[in-house]
Protein backbone atom coordinates (compact mmCIF):
# COMPACT_ATOMS: atom_id res chain seq x y z
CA UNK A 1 141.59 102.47 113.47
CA UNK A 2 144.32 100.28 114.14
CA UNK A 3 145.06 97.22 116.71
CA UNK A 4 148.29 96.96 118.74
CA UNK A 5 149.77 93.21 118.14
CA UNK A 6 151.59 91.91 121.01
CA UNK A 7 154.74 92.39 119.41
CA UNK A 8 155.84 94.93 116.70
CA UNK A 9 153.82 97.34 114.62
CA UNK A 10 150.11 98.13 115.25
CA UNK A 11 147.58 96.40 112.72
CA UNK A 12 145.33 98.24 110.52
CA UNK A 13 141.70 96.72 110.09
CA UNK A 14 142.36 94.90 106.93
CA UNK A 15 145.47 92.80 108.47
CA UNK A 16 143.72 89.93 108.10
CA UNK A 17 143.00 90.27 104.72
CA UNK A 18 146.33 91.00 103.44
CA UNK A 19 147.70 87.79 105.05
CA UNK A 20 144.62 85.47 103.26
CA UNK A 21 146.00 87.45 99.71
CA UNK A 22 149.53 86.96 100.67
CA UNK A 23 150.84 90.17 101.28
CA UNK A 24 153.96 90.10 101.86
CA UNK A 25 154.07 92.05 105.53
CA UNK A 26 156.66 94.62 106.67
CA UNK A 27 156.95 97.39 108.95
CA UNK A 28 155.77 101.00 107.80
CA UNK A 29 155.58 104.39 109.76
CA UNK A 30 154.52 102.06 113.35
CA UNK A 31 152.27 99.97 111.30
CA UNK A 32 152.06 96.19 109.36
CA UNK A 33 151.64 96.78 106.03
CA UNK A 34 152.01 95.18 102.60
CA UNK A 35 154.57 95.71 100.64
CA UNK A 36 153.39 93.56 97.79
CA UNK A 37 151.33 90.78 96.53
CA UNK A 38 152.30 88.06 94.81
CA UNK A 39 151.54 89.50 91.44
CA UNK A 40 154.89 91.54 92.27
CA UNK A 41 155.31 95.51 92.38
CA UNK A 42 155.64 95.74 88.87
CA UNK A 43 152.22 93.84 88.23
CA UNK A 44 150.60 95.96 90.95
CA UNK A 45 152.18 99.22 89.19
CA UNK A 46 150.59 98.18 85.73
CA UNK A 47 147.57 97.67 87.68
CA UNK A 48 146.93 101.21 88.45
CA UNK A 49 148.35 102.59 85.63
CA UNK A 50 145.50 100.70 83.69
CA UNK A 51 142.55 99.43 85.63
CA UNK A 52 142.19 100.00 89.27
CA UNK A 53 144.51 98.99 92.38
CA UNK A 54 143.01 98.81 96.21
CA UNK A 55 145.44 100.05 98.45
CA UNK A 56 145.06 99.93 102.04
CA UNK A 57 146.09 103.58 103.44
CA UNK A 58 144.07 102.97 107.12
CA UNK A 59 147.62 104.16 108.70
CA UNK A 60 147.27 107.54 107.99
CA UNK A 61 145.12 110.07 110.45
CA UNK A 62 142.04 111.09 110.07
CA UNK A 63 140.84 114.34 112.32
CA UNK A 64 137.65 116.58 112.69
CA UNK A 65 137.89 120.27 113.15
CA UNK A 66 134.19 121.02 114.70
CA UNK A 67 133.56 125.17 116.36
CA UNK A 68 133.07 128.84 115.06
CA UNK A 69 137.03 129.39 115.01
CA UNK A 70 137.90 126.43 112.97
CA UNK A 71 138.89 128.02 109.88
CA UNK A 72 140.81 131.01 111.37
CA UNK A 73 142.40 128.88 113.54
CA UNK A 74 144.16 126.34 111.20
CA UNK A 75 144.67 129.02 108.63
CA UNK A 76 147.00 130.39 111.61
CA UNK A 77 149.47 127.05 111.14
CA UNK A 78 149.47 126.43 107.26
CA UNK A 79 149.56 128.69 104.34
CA UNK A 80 146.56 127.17 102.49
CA UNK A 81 143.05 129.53 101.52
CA UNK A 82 140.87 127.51 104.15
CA UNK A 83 138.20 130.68 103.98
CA UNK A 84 137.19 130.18 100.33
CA UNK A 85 137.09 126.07 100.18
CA UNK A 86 133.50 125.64 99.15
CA UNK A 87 131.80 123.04 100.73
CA UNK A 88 132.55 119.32 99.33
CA UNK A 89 135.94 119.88 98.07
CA UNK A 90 139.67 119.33 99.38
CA UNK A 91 142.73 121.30 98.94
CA UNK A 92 146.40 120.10 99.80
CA UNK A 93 148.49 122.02 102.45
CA UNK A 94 151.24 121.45 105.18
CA UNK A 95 151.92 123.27 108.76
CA UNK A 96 155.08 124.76 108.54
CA UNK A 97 157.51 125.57 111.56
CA UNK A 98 159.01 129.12 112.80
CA UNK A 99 161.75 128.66 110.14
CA UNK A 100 159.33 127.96 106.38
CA UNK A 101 159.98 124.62 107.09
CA UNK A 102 157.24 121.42 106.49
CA UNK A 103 156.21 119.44 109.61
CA UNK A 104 154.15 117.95 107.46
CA UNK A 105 151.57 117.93 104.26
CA UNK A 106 147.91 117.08 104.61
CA UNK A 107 145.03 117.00 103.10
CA UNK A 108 141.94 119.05 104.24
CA UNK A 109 138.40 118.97 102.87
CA UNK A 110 135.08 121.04 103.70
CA UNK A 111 132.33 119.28 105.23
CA UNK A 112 129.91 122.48 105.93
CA UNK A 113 129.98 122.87 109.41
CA UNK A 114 133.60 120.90 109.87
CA UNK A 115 136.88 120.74 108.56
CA UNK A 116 138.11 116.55 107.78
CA UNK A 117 141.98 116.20 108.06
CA UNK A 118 144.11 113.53 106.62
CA UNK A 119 147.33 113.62 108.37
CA UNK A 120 150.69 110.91 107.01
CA UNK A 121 150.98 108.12 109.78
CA UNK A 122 154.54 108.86 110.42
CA UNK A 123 153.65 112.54 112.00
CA UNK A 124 150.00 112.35 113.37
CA UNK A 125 150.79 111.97 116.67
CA UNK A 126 152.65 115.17 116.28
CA UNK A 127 150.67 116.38 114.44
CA UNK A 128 147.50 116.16 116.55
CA UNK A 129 149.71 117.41 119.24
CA UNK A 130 150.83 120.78 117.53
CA UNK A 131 146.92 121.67 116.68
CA UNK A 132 145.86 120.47 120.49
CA UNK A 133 148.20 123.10 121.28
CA UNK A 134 148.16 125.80 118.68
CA UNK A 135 144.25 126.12 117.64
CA UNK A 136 143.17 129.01 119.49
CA UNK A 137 139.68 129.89 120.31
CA UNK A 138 136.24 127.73 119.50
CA UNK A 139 137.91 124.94 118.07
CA UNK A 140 137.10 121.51 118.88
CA UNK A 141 139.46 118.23 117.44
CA UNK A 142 138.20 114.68 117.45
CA UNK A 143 140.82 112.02 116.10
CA UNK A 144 138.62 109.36 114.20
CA UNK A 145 139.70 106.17 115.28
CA UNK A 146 137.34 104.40 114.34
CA UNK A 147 137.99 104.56 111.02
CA UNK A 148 139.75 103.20 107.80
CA UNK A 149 141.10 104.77 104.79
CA UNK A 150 141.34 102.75 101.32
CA UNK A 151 142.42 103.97 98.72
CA UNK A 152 140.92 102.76 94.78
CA UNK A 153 143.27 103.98 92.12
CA UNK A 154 143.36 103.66 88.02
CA UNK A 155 141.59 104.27 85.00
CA UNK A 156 139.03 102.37 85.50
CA UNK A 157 138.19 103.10 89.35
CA UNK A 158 135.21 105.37 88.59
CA UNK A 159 133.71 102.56 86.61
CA UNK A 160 134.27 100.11 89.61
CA UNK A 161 132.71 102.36 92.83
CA UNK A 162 129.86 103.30 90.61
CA UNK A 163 128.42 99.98 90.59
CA UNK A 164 128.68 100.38 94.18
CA UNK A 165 127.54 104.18 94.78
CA UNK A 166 125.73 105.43 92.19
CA UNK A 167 127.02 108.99 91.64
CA UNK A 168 130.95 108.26 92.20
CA UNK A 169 131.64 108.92 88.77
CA UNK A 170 130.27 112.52 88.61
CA UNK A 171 132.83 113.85 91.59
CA UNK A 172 135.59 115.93 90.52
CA UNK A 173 139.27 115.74 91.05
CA UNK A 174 139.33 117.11 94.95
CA UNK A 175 135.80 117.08 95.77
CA UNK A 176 135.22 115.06 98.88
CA UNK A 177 131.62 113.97 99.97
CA UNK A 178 129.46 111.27 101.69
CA UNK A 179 128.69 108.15 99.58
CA UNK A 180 126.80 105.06 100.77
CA UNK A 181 128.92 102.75 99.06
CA UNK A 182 127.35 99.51 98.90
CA UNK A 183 124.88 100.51 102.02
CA UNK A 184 127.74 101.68 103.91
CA UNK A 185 127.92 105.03 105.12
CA UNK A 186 131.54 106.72 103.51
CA UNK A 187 133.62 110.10 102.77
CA UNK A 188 134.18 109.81 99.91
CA UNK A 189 136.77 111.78 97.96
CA UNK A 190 138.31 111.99 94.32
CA UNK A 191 141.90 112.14 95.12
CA UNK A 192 145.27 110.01 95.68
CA UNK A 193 148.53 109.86 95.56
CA UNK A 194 149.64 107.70 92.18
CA UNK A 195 148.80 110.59 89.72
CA UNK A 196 145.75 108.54 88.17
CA UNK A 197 142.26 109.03 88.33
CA UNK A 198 141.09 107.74 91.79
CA UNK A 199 139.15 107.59 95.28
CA UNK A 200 140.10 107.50 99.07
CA UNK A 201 137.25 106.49 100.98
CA UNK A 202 136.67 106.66 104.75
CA UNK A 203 135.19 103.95 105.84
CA UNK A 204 134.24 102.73 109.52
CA UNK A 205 136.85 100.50 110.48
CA UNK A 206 134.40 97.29 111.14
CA UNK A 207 132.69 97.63 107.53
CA UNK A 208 136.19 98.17 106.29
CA UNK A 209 136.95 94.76 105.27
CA UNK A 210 133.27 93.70 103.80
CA UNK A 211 134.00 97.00 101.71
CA UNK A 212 137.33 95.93 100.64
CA UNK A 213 136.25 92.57 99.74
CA UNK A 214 133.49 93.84 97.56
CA UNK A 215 135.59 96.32 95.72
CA UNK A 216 137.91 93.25 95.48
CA UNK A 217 135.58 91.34 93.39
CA UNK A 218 134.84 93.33 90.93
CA UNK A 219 136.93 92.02 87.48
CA UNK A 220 139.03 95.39 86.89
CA UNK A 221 140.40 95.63 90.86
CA UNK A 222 143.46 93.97 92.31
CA UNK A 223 145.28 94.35 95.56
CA UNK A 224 148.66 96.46 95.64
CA UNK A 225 151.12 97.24 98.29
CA UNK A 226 153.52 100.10 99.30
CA UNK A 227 155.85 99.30 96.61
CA UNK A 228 153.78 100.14 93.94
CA UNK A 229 152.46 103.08 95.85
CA UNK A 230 155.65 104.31 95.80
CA UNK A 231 156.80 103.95 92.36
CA UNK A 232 153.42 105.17 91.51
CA UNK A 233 154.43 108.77 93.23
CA UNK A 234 157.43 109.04 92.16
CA UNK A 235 156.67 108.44 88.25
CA UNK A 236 153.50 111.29 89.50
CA UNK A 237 156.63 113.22 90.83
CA UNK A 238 154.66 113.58 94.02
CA UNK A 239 156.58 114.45 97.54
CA UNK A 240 156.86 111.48 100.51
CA UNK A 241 157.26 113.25 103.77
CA UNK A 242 160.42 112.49 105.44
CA UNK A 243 162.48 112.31 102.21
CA UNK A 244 161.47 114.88 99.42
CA UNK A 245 159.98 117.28 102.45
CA UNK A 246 160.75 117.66 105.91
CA UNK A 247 161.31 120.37 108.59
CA UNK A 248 164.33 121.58 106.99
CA UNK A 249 162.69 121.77 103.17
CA UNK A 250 160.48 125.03 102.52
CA UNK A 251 157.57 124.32 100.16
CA UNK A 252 158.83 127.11 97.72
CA UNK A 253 162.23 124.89 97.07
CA UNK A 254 159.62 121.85 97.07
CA UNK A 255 158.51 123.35 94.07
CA UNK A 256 154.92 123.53 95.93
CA UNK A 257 153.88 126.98 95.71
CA UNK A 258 150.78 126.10 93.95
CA UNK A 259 149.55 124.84 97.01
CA UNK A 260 149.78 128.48 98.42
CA UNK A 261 146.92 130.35 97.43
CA UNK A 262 146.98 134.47 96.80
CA UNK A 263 145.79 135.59 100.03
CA UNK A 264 147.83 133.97 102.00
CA UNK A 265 151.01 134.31 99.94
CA UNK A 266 150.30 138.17 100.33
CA UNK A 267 149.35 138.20 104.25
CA UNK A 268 150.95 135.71 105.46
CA UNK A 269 149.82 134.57 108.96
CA UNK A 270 151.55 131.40 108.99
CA UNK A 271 154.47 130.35 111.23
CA UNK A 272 157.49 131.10 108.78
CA UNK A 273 155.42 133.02 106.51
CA UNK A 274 158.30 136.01 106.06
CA UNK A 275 160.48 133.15 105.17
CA UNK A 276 158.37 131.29 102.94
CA UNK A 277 157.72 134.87 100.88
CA UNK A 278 160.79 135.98 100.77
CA UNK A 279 161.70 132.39 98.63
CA UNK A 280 158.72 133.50 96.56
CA UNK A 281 159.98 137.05 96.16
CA UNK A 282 163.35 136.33 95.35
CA UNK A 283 163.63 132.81 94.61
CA UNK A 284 165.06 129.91 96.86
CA UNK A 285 168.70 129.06 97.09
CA UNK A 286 167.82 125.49 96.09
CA UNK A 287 164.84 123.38 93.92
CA UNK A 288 163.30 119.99 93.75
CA UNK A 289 163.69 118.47 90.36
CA UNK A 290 163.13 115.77 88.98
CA UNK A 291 166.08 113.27 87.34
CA UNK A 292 166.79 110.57 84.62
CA UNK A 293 170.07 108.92 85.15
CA UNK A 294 171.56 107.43 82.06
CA UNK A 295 171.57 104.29 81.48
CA UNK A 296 169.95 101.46 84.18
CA UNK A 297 171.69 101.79 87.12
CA UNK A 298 168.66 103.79 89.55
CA UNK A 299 169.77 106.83 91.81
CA UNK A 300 168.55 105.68 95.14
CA UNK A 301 168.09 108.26 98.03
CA UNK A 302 171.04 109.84 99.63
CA UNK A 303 172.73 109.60 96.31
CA UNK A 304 174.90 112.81 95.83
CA UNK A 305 174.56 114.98 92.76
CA UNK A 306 177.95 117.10 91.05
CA UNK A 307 177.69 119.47 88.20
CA UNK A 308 180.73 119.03 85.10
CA UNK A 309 183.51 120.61 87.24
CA UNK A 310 182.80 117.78 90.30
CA UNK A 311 181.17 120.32 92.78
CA UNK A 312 178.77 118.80 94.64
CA UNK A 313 175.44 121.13 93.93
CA UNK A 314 172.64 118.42 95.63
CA UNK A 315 171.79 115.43 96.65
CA UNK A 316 168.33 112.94 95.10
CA UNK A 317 165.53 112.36 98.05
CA UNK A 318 163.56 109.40 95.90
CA UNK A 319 164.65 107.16 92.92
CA UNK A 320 164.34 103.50 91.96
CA UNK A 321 162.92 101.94 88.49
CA UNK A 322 159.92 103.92 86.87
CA UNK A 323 157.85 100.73 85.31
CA UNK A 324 155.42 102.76 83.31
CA UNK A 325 159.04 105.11 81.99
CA UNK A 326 160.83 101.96 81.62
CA UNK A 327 163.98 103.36 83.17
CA UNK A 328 165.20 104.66 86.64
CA UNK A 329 163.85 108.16 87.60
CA UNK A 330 164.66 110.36 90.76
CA UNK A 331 163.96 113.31 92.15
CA UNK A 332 166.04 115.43 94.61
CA UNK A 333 167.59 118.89 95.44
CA UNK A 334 170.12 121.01 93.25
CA UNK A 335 171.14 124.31 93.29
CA UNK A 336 169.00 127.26 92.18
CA UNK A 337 171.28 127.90 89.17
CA UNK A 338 171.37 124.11 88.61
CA UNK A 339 167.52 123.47 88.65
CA UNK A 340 166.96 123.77 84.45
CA UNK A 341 165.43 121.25 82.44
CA UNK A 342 167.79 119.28 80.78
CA UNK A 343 170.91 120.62 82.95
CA UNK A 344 173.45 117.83 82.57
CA UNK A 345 174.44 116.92 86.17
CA UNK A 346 176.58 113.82 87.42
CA UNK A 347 175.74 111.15 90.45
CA UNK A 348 178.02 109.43 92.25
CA UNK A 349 176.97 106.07 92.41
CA UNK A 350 179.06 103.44 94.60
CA UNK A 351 182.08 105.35 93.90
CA UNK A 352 181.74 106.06 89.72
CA UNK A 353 180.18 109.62 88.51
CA UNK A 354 177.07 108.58 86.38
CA UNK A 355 175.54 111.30 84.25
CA UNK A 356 171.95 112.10 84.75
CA UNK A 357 169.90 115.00 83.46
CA UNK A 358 167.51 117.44 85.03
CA UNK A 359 164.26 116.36 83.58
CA UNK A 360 160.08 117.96 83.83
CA UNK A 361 158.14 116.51 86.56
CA UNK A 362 155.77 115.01 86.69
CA UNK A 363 157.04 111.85 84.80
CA UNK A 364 154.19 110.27 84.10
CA UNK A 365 151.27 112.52 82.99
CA UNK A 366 148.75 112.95 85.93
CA UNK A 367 145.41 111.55 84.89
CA UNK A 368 143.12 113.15 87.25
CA UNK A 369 139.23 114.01 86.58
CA UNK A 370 138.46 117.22 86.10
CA UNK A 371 135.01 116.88 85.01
């Protein structure tokens, strides 16, 4: 759920409590968000690398898929097994468009006799649109604004929500179910986006703060803003729609066929699905890697990439300062023949060629439980 303000960006249900920690408030994706604390992104960084970090992710949408045709019917716009999810667990997908591209990546969980969707803020309005008009037959879609989404990520998160729902800390990586959590009535699932162990949990939006508050007081949780979320990713090597993906990226140049399971890689079904096999087939002309500059100067977005002879063979989609790698990471696009670990590569950085290295992503180890 979120509140228009009179002016500017829309307000998600914890506003108020960002501006009493002093979050420091900017716009994000149509919405007020913050970007930090005053601990600073790198304190916020260390926070989830090592205990546990609240993040509030409210501005993303959250949709029900209720009726007998839900399953066929959104197995029609995305390449994910849908059919086979058992009940209680999540799997990651995206729609893709006519031509293999991503309109964007999602997040889709069984709930019995319903699907839950969690759609990136920046695309659910079109997102909502394109099922409203491509789910054929008994399908039924409720956007659930009335709710938040926070997100509790580190080390040490199970220990935190189990003294607040008993059972947290037996979930698995992916599973997604309801938890009372601290009498309120939650989804509840082990998953994020920082490649540590973790929760989101879907919360009405007027228990949302009470919940965040709680979760707040416990000794091993701290606030943390977009910055760290996004340094967080990138170390995970994790995609941001609208940089490292977009309608123009396929997910087998993403480097995300993993999220395409058997069946549907061999029958298709999907909107660009001859496209989207034939990269699978054959390979795609181009790859997401990831990159480690040398030296300290970071490879921002946009940042063109050359091979030894000055041909320009890419371009990087994400970079800054890894905290937890102590140096400047990136990912981005090279050519296919480029796409090697440890291909020496050069950037062109305000003008000088830098040299940088195709490196293994993720860059950080994910720490995800498995059970």
């Amino acid at each position: 759920m979120a509140q228009e303000s009179e002016s500017g960006p829309k307000q998600t249900p914890l506003h108020a409590l960002h501006q009493e920690l002093g979050g420091k408030i900017v716009p994000f994706a149509g919405y007020a968000l913050p970007v930090q604390y005053p601990a600073g992104i790198m304190a916020e960084h260390s926070q989830a690398r090592t205990a546990a970090a609240l993040f509030d992710v409210s501005h993303m949408g959250q949709v029900r898929l209720d009726g007998a045709d839900r399953v066929a019917a959104l197995e029609a716009l995305l390449p994910a097994e849908i059919a086979k999810l058992a009940e209680g667990r999540q799997r990651y997908s995206f729609f893709t468009n006519d031509q293999g591209g991503i309109l964007d990546d999602l997040m889709i969980s069984n709930q019995g006799d319903w699907l839950f969707l969690v759609v990136n803020a920046a695309c659910k309005d079109a997102d909502i649109a394109h099922m409203k008009a491509n789910l054929k037959g008994d399908v039924r879609l409720t956007v659930l604004a009335d709710r938040a989404l926070i997100a509790l990520q580190g080390p040490q998160a199970a220990t935190v929500l189990a003294r607040l729902a008993p059972g947290a800390e037996t979930l698995r990586f992916m599973d997604c179910k309801p938890l009372d959590v601290d009498g309120i009535a939650c989804l509840v699932s082990r998953a994020g986006y920082t490649g540590e162990d973790g929760y989101e949990i879907s919360v009405p939006a007027d228990k949302a703060e009470a919940l965040a508050r709680r979760l707040l007081a416990e000794p091993e949780t701290a606030p943390a803003g977009l910055g760290a979320r996004d340094s967080l990713r990138l170390e995970a090597g994790l995609c941001l729609y609208g940089h490292d993906i977009d309608t123009g990226t396929g997910p087998i140049e993403a480097d995300l066929a993993w999220a395409i399971q058997k069946r549907r890689r061999e029958e298709g079904g999907f909107p660009g699905a001859a496209i989207i096999q034939k990269h699978l087939a054959e390979g795609p002309p181009r790859r997401r890697v990831g990159l480690l500059p040398e030296g300290r100067a970071p490879m921002r977005e946009g940042t063109l990439l050359k091979d030894a002879a000055g041909n320009d063979i890419g371009h990087v989609t994400s970079g800054g300062f890894g905290p937890s790698v102590g140096a400047p990471v990136a990912m981005g696009y090279v050519t296919a023949d480029h796409a090697a670990e440890g291909t020496a590569l050069q950037a062109e950085v305000r003008g000088k060629l830098l040299p940088c290295r195709v490196a293994a992503l993720p860059f950080v180890k994910h720490n995800y439980y498995r059970g």
